[in-house]
Protein backbone atom coordinates (compact mmCIF):
# COMPACT_ATOMS: atom_id res chain seq x y z
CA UNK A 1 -5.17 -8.14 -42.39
CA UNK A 2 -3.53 -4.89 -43.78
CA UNK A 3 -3.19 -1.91 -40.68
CA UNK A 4 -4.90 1.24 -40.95
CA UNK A 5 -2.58 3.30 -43.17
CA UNK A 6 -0.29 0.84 -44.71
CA UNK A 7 0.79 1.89 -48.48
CA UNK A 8 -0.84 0.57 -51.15
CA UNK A 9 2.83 -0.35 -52.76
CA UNK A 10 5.00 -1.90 -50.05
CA UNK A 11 8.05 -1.38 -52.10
CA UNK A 12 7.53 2.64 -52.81
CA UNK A 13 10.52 4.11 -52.13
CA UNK A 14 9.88 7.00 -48.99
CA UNK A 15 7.23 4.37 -48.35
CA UNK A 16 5.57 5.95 -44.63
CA UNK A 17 4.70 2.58 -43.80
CA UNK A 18 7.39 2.64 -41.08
CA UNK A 19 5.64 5.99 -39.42
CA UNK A 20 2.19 4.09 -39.44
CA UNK A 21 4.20 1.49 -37.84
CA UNK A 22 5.53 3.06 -34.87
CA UNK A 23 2.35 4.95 -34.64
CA UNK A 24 0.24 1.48 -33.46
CA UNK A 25 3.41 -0.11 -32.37
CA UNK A 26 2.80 3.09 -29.34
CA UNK A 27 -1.03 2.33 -29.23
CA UNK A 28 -0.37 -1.27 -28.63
CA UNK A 29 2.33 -0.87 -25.70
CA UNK A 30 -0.04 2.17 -24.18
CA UNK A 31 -2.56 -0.84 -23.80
CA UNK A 32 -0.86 -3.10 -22.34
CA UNK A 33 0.63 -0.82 -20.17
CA UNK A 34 -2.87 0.54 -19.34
CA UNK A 35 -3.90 -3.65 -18.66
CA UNK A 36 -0.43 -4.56 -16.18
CA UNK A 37 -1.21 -1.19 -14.06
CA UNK A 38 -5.07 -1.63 -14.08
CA UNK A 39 -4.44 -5.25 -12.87
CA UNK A 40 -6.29 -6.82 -16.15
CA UNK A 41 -2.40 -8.55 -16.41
CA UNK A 42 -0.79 -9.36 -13.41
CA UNK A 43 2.73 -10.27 -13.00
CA UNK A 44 4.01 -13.98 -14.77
CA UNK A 45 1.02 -13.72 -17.25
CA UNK A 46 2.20 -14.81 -20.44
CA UNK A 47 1.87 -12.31 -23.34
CA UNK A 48 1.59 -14.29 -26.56
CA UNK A 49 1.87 -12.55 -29.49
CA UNK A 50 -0.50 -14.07 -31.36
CA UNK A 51 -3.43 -13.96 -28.74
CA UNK A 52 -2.61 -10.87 -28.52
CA UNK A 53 -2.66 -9.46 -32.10
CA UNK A 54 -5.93 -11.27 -32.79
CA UNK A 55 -7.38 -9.04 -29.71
CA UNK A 56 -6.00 -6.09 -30.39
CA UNK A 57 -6.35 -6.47 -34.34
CA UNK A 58 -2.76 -5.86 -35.25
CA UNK A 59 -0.06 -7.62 -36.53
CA UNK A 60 2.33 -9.98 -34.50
CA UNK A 61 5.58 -7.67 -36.07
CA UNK A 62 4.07 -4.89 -34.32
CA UNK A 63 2.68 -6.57 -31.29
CA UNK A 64 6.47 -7.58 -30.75
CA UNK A 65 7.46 -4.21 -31.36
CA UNK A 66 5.63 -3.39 -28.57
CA UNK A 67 6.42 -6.12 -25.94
CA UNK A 68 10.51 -5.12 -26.87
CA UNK A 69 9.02 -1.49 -25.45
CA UNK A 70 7.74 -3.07 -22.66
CA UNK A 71 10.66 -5.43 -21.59
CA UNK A 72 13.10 -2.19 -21.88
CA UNK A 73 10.90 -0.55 -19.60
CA UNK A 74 11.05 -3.42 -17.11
CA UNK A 75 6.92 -3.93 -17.30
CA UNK A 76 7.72 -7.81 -19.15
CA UNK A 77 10.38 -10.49 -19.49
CA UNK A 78 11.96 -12.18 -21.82
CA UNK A 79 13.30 -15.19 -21.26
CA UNK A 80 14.49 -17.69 -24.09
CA UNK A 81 12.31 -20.73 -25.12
CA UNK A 82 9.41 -19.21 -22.85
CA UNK A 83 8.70 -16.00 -24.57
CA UNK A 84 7.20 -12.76 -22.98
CA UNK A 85 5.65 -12.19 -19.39
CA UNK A 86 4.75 -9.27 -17.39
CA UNK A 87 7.50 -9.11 -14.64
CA UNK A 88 7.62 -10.42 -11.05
CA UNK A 89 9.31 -7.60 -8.70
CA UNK A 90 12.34 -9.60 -7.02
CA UNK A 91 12.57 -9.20 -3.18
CA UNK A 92 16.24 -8.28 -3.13
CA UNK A 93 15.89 -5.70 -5.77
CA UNK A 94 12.76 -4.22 -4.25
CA UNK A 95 15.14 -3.91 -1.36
CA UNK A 96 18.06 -2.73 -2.97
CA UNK A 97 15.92 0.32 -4.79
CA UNK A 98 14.23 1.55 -1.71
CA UNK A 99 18.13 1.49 0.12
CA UNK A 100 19.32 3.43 -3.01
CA UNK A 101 16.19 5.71 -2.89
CA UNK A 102 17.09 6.93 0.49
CA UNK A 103 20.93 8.00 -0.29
CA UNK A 104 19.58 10.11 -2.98
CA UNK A 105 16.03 11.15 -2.21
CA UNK A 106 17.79 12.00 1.19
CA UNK A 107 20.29 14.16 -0.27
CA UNK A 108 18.01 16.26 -1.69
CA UNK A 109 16.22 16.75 1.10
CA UNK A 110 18.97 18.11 3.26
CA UNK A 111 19.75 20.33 0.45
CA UNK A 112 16.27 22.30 0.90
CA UNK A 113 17.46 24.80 2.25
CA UNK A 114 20.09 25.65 -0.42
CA UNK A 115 18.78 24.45 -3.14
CA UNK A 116 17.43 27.00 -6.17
CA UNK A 117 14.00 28.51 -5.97
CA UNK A 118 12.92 26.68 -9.47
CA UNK A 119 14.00 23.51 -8.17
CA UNK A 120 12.10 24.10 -4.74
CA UNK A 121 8.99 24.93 -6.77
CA UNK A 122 9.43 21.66 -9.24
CA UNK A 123 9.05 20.31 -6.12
CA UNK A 124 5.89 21.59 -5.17
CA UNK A 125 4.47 21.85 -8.99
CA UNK A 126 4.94 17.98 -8.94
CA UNK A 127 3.74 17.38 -5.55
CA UNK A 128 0.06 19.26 -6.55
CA UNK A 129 0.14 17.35 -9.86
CA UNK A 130 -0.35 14.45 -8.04
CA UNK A 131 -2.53 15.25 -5.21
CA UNK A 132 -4.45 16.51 -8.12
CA UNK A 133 -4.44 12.83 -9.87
CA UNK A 134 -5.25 11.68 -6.70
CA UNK A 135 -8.51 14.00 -6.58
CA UNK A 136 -9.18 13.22 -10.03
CA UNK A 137 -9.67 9.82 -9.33
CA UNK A 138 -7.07 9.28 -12.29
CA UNK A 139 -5.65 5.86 -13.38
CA UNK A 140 -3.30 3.77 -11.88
CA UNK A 141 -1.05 4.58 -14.87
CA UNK A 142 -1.36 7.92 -14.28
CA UNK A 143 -1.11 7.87 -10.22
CA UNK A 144 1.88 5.97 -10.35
CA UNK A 145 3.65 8.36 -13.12
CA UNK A 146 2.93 11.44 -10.92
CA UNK A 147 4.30 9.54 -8.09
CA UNK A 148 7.54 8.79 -9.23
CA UNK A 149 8.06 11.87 -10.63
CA UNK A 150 7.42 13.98 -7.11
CA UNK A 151 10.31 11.78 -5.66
CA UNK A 152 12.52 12.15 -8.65
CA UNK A 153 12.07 16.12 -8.12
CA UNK A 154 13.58 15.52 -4.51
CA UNK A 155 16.60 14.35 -6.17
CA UNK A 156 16.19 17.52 -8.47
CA UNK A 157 16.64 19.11 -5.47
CA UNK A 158 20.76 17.73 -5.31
CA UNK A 159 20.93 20.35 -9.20
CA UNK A 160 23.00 17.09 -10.65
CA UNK A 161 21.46 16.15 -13.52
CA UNK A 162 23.50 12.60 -13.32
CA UNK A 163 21.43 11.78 -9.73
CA UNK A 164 18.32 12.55 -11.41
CA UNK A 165 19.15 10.19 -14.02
CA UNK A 166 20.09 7.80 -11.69
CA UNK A 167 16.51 8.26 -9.48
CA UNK A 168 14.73 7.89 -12.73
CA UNK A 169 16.41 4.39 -13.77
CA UNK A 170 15.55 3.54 -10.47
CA UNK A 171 11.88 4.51 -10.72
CA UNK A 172 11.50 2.88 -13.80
CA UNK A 173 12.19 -0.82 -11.57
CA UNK A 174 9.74 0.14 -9.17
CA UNK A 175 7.27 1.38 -11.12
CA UNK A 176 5.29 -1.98 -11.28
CA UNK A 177 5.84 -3.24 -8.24
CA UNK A 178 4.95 0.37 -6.96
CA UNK A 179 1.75 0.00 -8.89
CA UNK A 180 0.35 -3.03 -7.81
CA UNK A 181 0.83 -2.51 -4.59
CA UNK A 182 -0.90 0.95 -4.90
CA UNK A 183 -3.91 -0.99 -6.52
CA UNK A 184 -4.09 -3.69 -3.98
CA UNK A 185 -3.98 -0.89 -1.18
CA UNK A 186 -6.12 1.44 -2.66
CA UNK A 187 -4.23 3.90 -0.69
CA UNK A 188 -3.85 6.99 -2.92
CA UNK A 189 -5.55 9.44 -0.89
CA UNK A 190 -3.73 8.26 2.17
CA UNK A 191 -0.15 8.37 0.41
CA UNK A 192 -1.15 12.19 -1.22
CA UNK A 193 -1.30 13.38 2.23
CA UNK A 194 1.93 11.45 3.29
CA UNK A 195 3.68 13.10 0.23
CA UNK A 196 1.88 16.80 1.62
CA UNK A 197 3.18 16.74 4.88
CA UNK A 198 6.90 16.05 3.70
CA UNK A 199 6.55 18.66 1.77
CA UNK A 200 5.32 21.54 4.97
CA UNK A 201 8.44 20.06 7.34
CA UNK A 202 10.64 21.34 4.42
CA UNK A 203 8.41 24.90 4.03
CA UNK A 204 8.60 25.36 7.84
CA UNK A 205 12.22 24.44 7.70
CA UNK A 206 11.94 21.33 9.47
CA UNK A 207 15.11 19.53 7.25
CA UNK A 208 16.02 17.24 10.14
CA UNK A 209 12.31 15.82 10.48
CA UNK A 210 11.15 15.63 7.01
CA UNK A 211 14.43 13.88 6.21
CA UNK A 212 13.09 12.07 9.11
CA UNK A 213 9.85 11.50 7.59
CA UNK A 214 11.43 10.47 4.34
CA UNK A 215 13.35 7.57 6.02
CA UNK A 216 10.15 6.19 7.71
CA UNK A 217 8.05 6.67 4.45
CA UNK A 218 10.45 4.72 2.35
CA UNK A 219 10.69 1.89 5.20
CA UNK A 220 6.89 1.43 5.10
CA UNK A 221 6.80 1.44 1.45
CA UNK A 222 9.45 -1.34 1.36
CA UNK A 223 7.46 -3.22 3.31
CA UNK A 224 4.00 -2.49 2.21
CA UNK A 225 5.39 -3.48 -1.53
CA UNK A 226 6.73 -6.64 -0.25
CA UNK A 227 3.92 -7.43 2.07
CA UNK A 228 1.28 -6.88 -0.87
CA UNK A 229 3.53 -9.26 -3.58
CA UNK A 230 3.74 -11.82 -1.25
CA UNK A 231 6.99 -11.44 -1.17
């Protein structure tokens, strides 16, 4: 079955078939995103490409266009012979991230203090954007994006563009282990003010103790992660 918007001559030259493509190669990998964070796939499920494009109504080309998306953004597997599976977080790297999240999440919080007035007030936009989410009642999707991202702008707060980077490759391994863990928990509300009062040591000036604070939050969400996974 032809996709919505394919050319009527395949071999047109400036054909905008590939556009279409790309268009519902996005849709695709936004739903199965949407399914892995709302729990509808949980980690090992196999995704089979042709269960999958008979659900969705698409072709397999672009349902595998859109499991390579999700296997670069660390949401699926590939393994040879055994095809494409949402991922399983791996204890040691869960570990790992959450050590590596301290050196740098730390950092910026020391430099508080110093650090530029725009970057201070990324800080803050980010932090209301989620405790806005969290209000909201949004998705898990969208929690877990507006989570990240109010830790990444702690990094912001080092003004090196390459520790940022770093932060968000690091982010991008959490992020489903992060969000299942937030699903099982159910703990938004509880994490929003967590994320709140981190946020009024630094405004009252209290670097020691929210770097403090930092240390203890990432420890219990090491734990918490690998307590939920089974891991």
């Amino acid at each position: 079955m032809a996709e919505p918007g394919a050319p009527r001559h395949p071999g047109a030259p400036f054909s905008t078939l590939h556009l279409e493509l790309s268009s519902t190669v996005d849709r695709v990998a936004d739903e199965l995103r949407r399914a892995v964070f709302d729990g509808e796939l949980e980690s090992g499920t196999p995704l089979r490409e042709i269960a999958l494009a008979e659900s969705l109504g698409v072709s397999r080309p672009t349902v595998r266009e859109a499991l390579g998306v999700l296997v670069a953004e660390g949401l699926a597997t590939r393994e040879p012979n055994r095809g494409v599976s949402v991922s399983t977080p791996d204890p040691e790297s869960v570990r790992d991230i959450c050590r590596a999240r301290l050196v740098l999440e730390g950092d910026g919080v020391r430099r508080w203090p110093t650090a530029d007035e725009t970057l201070r007030d990324a800080v803050r936009t980010s932090l209301v954007r989620y405790t806005s989410a969290v209000r909201a009642g949004a998705t898990y999707q969208e929690l877990n994006e507006r989570h990240l991202a109010f830790h990444v702008s702690l990094v912001g707060l080092t003004g090196s563009p390459r520790l940022v980077a770093m932060a968000e490759s690091l982010m991008v391994e959490l992020k489903l282990a992060l969000a299942q863990v937030d699903r099982i928990r159910r703990n938004a509300h509880d994490q929003a003010d967590s994320h709140t009062a981190l946020v009024m040591l630094l405004e009252r000036g209290d670097v020691h103790g929210a770097e403090t604070f930092l240390e203890k939050h990432l420890e219990n969400a090491e734990t918490s992660i690998l307590a939920a996974l089974g891991l």
